[in-house]
N, C-alpha and C. Protein backbone atom coordinates (compact mmCIF):
# COMPACT_ATOMS: atom_id res chain seq x y z
N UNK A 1 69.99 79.70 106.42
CA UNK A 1 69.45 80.62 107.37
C UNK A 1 70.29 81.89 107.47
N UNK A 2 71.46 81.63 107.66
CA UNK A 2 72.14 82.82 107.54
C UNK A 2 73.13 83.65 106.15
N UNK A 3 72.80 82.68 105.17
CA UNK A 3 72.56 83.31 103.91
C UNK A 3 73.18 84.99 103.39
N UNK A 4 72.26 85.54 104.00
CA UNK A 4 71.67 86.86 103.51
C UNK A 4 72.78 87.94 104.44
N UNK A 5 73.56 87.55 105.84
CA UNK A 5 74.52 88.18 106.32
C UNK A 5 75.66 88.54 105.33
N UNK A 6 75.96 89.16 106.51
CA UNK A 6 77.52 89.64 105.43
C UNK A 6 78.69 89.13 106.41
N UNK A 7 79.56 88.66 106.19
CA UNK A 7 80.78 88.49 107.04
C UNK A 7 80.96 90.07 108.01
N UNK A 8 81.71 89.60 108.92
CA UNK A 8 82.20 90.73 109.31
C UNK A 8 83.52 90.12 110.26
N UNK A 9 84.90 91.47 110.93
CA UNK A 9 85.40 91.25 111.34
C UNK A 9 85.71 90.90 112.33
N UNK A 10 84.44 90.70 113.08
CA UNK A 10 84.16 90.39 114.55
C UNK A 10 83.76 88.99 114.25
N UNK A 11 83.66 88.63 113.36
CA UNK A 11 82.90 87.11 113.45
C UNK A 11 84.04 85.88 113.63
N UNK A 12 84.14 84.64 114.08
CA UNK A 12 84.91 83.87 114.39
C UNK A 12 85.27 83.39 113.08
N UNK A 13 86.69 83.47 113.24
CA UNK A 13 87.04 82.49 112.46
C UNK A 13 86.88 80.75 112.15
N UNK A 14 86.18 80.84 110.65
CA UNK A 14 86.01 79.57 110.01
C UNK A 14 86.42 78.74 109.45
N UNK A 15 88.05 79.20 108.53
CA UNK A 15 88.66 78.52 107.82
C UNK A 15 90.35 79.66 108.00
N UNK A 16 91.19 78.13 107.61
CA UNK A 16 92.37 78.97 107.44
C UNK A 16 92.78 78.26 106.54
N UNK A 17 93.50 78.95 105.28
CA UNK A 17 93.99 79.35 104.39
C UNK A 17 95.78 79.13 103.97
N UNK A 18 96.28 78.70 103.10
CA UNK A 18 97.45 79.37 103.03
C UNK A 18 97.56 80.22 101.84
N UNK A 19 98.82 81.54 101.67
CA UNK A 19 98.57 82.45 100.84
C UNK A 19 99.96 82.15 100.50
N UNK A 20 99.73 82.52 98.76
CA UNK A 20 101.03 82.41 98.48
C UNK A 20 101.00 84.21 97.55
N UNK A 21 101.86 84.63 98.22
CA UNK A 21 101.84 85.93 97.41
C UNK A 21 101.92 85.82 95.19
N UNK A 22 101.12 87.01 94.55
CA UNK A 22 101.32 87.03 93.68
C UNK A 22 100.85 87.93 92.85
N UNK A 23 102.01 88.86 92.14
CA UNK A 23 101.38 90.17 91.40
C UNK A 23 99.93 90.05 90.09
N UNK A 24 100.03 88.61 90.16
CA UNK A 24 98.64 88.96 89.27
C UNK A 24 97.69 87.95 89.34
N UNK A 25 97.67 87.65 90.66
CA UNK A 25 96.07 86.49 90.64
C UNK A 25 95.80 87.11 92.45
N UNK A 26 94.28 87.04 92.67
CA UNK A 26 93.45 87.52 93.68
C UNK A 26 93.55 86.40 94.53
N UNK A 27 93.34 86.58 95.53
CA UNK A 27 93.21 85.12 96.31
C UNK A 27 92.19 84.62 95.95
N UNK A 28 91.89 83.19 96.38
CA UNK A 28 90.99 82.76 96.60
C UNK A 28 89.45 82.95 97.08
N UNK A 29 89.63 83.60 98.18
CA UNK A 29 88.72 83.85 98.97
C UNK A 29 89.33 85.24 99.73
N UNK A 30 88.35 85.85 100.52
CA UNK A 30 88.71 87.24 101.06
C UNK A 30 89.15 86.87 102.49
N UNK A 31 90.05 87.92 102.56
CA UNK A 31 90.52 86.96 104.21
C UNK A 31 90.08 87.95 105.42
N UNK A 32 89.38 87.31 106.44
CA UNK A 32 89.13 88.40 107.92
C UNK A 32 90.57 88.94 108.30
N UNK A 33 91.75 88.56 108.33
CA UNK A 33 92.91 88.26 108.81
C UNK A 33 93.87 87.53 108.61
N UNK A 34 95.35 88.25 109.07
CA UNK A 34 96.07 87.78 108.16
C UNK A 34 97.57 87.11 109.41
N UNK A 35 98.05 86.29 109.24
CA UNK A 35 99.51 86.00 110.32
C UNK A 35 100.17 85.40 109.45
N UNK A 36 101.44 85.43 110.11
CA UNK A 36 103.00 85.21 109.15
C UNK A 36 103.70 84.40 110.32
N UNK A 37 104.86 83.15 109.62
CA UNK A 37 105.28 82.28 110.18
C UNK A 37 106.37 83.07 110.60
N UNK A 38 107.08 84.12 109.39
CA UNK A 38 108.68 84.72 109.42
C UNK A 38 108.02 86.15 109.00
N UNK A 39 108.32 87.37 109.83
CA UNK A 39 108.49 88.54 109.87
C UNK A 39 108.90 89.19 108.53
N UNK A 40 108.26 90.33 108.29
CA UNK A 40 109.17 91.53 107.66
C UNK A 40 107.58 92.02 106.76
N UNK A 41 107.59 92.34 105.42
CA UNK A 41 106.95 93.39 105.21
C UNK A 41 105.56 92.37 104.48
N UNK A 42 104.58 93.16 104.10
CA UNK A 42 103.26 92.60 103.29
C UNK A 42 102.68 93.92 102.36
N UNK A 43 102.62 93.45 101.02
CA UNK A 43 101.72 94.30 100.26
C UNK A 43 100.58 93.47 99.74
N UNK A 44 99.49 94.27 100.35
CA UNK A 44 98.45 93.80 99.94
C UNK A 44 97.26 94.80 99.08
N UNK A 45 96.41 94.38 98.03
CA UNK A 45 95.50 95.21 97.34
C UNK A 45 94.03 94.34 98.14
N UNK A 46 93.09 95.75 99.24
CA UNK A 46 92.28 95.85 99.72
C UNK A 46 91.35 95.27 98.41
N UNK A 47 90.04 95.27 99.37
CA UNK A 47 88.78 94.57 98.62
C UNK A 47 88.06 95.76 97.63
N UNK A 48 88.51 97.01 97.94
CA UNK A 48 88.19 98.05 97.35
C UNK A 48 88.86 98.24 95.75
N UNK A 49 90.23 97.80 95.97
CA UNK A 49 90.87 98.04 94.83
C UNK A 49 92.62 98.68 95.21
N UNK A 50 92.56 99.71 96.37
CA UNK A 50 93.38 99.73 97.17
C UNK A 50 94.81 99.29 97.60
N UNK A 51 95.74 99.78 97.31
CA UNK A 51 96.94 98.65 97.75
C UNK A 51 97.83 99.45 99.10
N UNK A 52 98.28 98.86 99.70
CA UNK A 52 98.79 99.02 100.88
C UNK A 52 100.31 98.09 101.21
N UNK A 53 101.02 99.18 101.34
CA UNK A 53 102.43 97.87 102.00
C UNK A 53 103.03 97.75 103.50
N UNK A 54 102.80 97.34 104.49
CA UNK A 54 103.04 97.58 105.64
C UNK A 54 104.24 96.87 105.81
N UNK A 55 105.31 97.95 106.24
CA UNK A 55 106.90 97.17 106.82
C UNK A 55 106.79 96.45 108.33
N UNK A 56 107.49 95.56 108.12
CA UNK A 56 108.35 95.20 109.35
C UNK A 56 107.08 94.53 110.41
N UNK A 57 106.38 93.87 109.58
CA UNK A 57 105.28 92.65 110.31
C UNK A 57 105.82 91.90 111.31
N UNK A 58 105.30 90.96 112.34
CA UNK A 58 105.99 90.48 113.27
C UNK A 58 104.85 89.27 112.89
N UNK A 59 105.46 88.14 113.38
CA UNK A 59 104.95 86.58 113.05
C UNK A 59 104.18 86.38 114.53
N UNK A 60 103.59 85.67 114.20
CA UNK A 60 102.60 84.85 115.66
C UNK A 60 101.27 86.21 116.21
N UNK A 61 101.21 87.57 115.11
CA UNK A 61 100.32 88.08 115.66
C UNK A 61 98.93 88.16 114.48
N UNK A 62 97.98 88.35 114.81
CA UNK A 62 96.97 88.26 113.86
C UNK A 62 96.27 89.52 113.66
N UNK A 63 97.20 89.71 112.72
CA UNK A 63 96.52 91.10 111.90
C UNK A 63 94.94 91.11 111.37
N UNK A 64 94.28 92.12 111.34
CA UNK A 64 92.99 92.43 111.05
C UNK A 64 92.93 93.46 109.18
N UNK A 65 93.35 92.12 108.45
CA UNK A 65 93.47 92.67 107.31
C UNK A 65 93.11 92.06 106.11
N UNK A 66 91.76 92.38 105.64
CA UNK A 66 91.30 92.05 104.46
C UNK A 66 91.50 92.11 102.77
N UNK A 67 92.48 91.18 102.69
CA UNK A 67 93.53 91.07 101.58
C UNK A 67 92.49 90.39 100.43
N UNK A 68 92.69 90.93 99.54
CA UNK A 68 92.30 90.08 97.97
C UNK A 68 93.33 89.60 97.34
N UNK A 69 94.45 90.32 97.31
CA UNK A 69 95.88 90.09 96.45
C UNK A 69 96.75 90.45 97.68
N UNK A 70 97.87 88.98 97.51
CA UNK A 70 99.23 89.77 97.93
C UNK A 70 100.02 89.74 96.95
N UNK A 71 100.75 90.88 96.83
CA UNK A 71 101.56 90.81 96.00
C UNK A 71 103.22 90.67 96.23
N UNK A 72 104.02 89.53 95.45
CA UNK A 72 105.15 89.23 95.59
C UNK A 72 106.12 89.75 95.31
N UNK A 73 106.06 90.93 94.81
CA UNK A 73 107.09 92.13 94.03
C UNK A 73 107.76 92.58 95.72
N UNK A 74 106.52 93.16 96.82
CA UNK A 74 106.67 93.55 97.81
C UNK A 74 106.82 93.40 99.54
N UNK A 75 106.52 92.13 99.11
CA UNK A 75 106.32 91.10 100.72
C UNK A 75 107.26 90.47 100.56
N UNK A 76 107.38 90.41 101.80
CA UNK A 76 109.43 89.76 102.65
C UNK A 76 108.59 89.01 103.40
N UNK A 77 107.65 89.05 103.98
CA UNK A 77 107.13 87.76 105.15
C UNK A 77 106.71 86.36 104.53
N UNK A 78 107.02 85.16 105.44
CA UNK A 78 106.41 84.05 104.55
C UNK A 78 105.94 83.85 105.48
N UNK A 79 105.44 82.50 104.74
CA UNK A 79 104.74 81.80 105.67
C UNK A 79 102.92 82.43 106.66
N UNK A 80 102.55 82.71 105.31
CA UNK A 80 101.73 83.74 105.35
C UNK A 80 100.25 82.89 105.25
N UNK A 81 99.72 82.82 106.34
CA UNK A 81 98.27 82.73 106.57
C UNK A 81 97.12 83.15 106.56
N UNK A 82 96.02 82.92 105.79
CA UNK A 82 94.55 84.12 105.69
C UNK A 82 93.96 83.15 106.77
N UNK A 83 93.05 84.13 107.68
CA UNK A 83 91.87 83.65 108.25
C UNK A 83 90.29 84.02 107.57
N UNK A 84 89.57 83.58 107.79
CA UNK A 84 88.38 83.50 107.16
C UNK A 84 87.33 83.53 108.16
């Protein structure tokens, strides 16, 4: 029935994920959002193609960030969770 939708970022989360960063494989699946067990930075390549590195992340908050790739060259945070 609901098929034919598209995800979006307002929609509840369905699944969680663990991510293991890596310069040359995509995740799994696309993530609504993203949280970290241990602080510090995340590079991620958007669904567009896009890459982005944001410093100095803080753990226990849930970022609104739709990651395809993280990459491990550039991320200091572990413990790194996708929401779905």
């Amino acid at each position: 029935m609901f098929n034919a939708y598209q995800p979006r970022l307002s929609k509840a989360v369905q699944d969680r994920f663990e991510i293991t960063p890596s310069n040359g494989s995509d995740l799994a699946q696309l993530s609504c959002a993203i949280m970290f067990a241990e602080a510090g930075s995340f590079a991620e390549q958007l669904k567009n193609s896009d890459t982005i590195t944001l410093p100095e992340l803080t753990l226990d908050v849930v970022y609104p960030l739709r990651a395809a790739r993280v990459f491990a060259t550039a991320t200091t945070a572990t413990g790194i969770k996708g929401l779905a």
